[in-house]
C-alpha atoms as a PDB file:
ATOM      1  CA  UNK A   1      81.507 -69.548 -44.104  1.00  0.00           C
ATOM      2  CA  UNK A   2      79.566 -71.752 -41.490  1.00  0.00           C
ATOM      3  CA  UNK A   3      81.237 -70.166 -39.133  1.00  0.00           C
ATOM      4  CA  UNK A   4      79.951 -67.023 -40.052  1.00  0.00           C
ATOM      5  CA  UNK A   5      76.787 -67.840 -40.151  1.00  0.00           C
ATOM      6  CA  UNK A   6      76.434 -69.525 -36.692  1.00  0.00           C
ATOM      7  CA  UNK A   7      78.629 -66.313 -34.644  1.00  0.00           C
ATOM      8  CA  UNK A   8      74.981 -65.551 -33.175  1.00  0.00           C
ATOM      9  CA  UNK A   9      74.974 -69.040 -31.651  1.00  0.00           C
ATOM     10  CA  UNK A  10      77.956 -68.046 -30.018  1.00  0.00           C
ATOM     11  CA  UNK A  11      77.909 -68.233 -26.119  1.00  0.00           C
ATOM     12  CA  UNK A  12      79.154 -64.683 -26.110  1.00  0.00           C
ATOM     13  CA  UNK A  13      76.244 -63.037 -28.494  1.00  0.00           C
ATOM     14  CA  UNK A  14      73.368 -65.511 -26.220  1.00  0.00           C
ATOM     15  CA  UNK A  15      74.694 -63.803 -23.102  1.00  0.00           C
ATOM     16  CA  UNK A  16      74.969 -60.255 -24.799  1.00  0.00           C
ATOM     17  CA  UNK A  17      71.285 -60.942 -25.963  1.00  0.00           C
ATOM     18  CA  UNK A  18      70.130 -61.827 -22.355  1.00  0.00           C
ATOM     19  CA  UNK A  19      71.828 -58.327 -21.233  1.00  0.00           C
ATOM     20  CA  UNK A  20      69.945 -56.541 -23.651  1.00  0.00           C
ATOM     21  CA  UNK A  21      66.865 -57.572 -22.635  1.00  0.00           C
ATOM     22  CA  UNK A  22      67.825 -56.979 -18.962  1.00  0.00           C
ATOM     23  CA  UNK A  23      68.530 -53.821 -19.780  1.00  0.00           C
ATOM     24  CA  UNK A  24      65.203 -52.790 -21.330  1.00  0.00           C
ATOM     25  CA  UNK A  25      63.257 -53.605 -17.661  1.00  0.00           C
ATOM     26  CA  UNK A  26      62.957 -50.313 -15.948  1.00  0.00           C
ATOM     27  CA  UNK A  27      64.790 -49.931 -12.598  1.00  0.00           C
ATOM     28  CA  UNK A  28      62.303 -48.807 -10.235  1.00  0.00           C
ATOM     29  CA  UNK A  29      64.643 -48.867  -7.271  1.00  0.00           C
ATOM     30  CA  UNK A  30      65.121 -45.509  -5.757  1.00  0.00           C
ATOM     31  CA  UNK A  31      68.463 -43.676  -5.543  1.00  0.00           C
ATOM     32  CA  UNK A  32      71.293 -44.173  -7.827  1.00  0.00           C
ATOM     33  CA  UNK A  33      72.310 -47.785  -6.804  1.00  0.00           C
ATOM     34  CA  UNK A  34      76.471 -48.621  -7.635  1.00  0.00           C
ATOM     35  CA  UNK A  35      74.927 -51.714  -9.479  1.00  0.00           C
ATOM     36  CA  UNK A  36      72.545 -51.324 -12.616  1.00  0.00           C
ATOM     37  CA  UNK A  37      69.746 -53.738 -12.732  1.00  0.00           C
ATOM     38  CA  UNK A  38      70.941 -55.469 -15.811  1.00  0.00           C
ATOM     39  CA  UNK A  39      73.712 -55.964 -14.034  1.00  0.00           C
ATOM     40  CA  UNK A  40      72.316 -57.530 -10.980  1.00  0.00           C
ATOM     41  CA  UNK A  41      70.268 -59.644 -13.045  1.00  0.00           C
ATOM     42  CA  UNK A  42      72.992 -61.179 -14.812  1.00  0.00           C
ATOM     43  CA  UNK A  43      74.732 -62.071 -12.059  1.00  0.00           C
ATOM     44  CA  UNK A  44      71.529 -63.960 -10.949  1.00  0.00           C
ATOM     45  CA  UNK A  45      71.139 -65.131 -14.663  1.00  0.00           C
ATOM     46  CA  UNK A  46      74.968 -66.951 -13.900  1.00  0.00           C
ATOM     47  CA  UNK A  47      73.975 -68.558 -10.695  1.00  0.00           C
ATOM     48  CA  UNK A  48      71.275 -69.780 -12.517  1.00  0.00           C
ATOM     49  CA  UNK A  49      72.846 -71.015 -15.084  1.00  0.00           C
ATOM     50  CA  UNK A  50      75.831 -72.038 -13.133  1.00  0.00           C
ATOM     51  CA  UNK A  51      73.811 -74.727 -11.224  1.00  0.00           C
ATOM     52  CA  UNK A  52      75.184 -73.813  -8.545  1.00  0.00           C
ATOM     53  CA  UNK A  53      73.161 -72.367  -5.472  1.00  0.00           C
ATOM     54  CA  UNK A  54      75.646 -69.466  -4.915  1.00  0.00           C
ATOM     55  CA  UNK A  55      78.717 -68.289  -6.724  1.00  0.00           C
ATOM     56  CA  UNK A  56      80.685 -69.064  -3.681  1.00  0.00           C
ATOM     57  CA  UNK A  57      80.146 -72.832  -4.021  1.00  0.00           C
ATOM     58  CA  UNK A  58      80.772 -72.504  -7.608  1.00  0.00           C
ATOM     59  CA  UNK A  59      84.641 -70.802  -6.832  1.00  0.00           C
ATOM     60  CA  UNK A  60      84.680 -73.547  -4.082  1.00  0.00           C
ATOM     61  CA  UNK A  61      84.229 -76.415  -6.657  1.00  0.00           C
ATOM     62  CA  UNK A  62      86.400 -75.130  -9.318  1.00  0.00           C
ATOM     63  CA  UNK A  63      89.001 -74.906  -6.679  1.00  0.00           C
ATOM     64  CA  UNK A  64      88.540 -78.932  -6.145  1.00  0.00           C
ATOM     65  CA  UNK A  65      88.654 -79.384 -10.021  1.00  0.00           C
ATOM     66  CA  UNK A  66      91.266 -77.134 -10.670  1.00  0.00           C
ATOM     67  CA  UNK A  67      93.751 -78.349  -7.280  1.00  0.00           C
ATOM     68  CA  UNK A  68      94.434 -74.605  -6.122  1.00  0.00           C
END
């Protein structure tokens, strides 16, 4: 049952949350870019919250943890 009740808390719903509200800012970008907003946004949101400056240092560092 507790688990249940926590699923919101879930990793997965937080970053579905954070999508939703990216998605509710209106694109004012002109055109038909390839990438939504929301999209674009998220990808910032996982630098962010990555801690890493760019997501190439972050696939350079899990190549030093991981030994490939």
């Amino acid at each position: 049952m507790v688990g249940r009740e926590r699923k919101h808390l879930s990793a997965d719903a937080r970053y579905s949350m954070v999508h939703t509200s990216f998605a509710k800012i209106p694109d004012h970008r002109i055109g038909r870019p390839a990438i939504s907003l929301a999209d674009a946004l998220m990808s910032a949101f996982a630098v962010f919250s990555l801690k890493c400056p760019s997501l190439l240092q972050f696939d350079e560092q899990q190549l030093s943890i991981n030994g490939s």
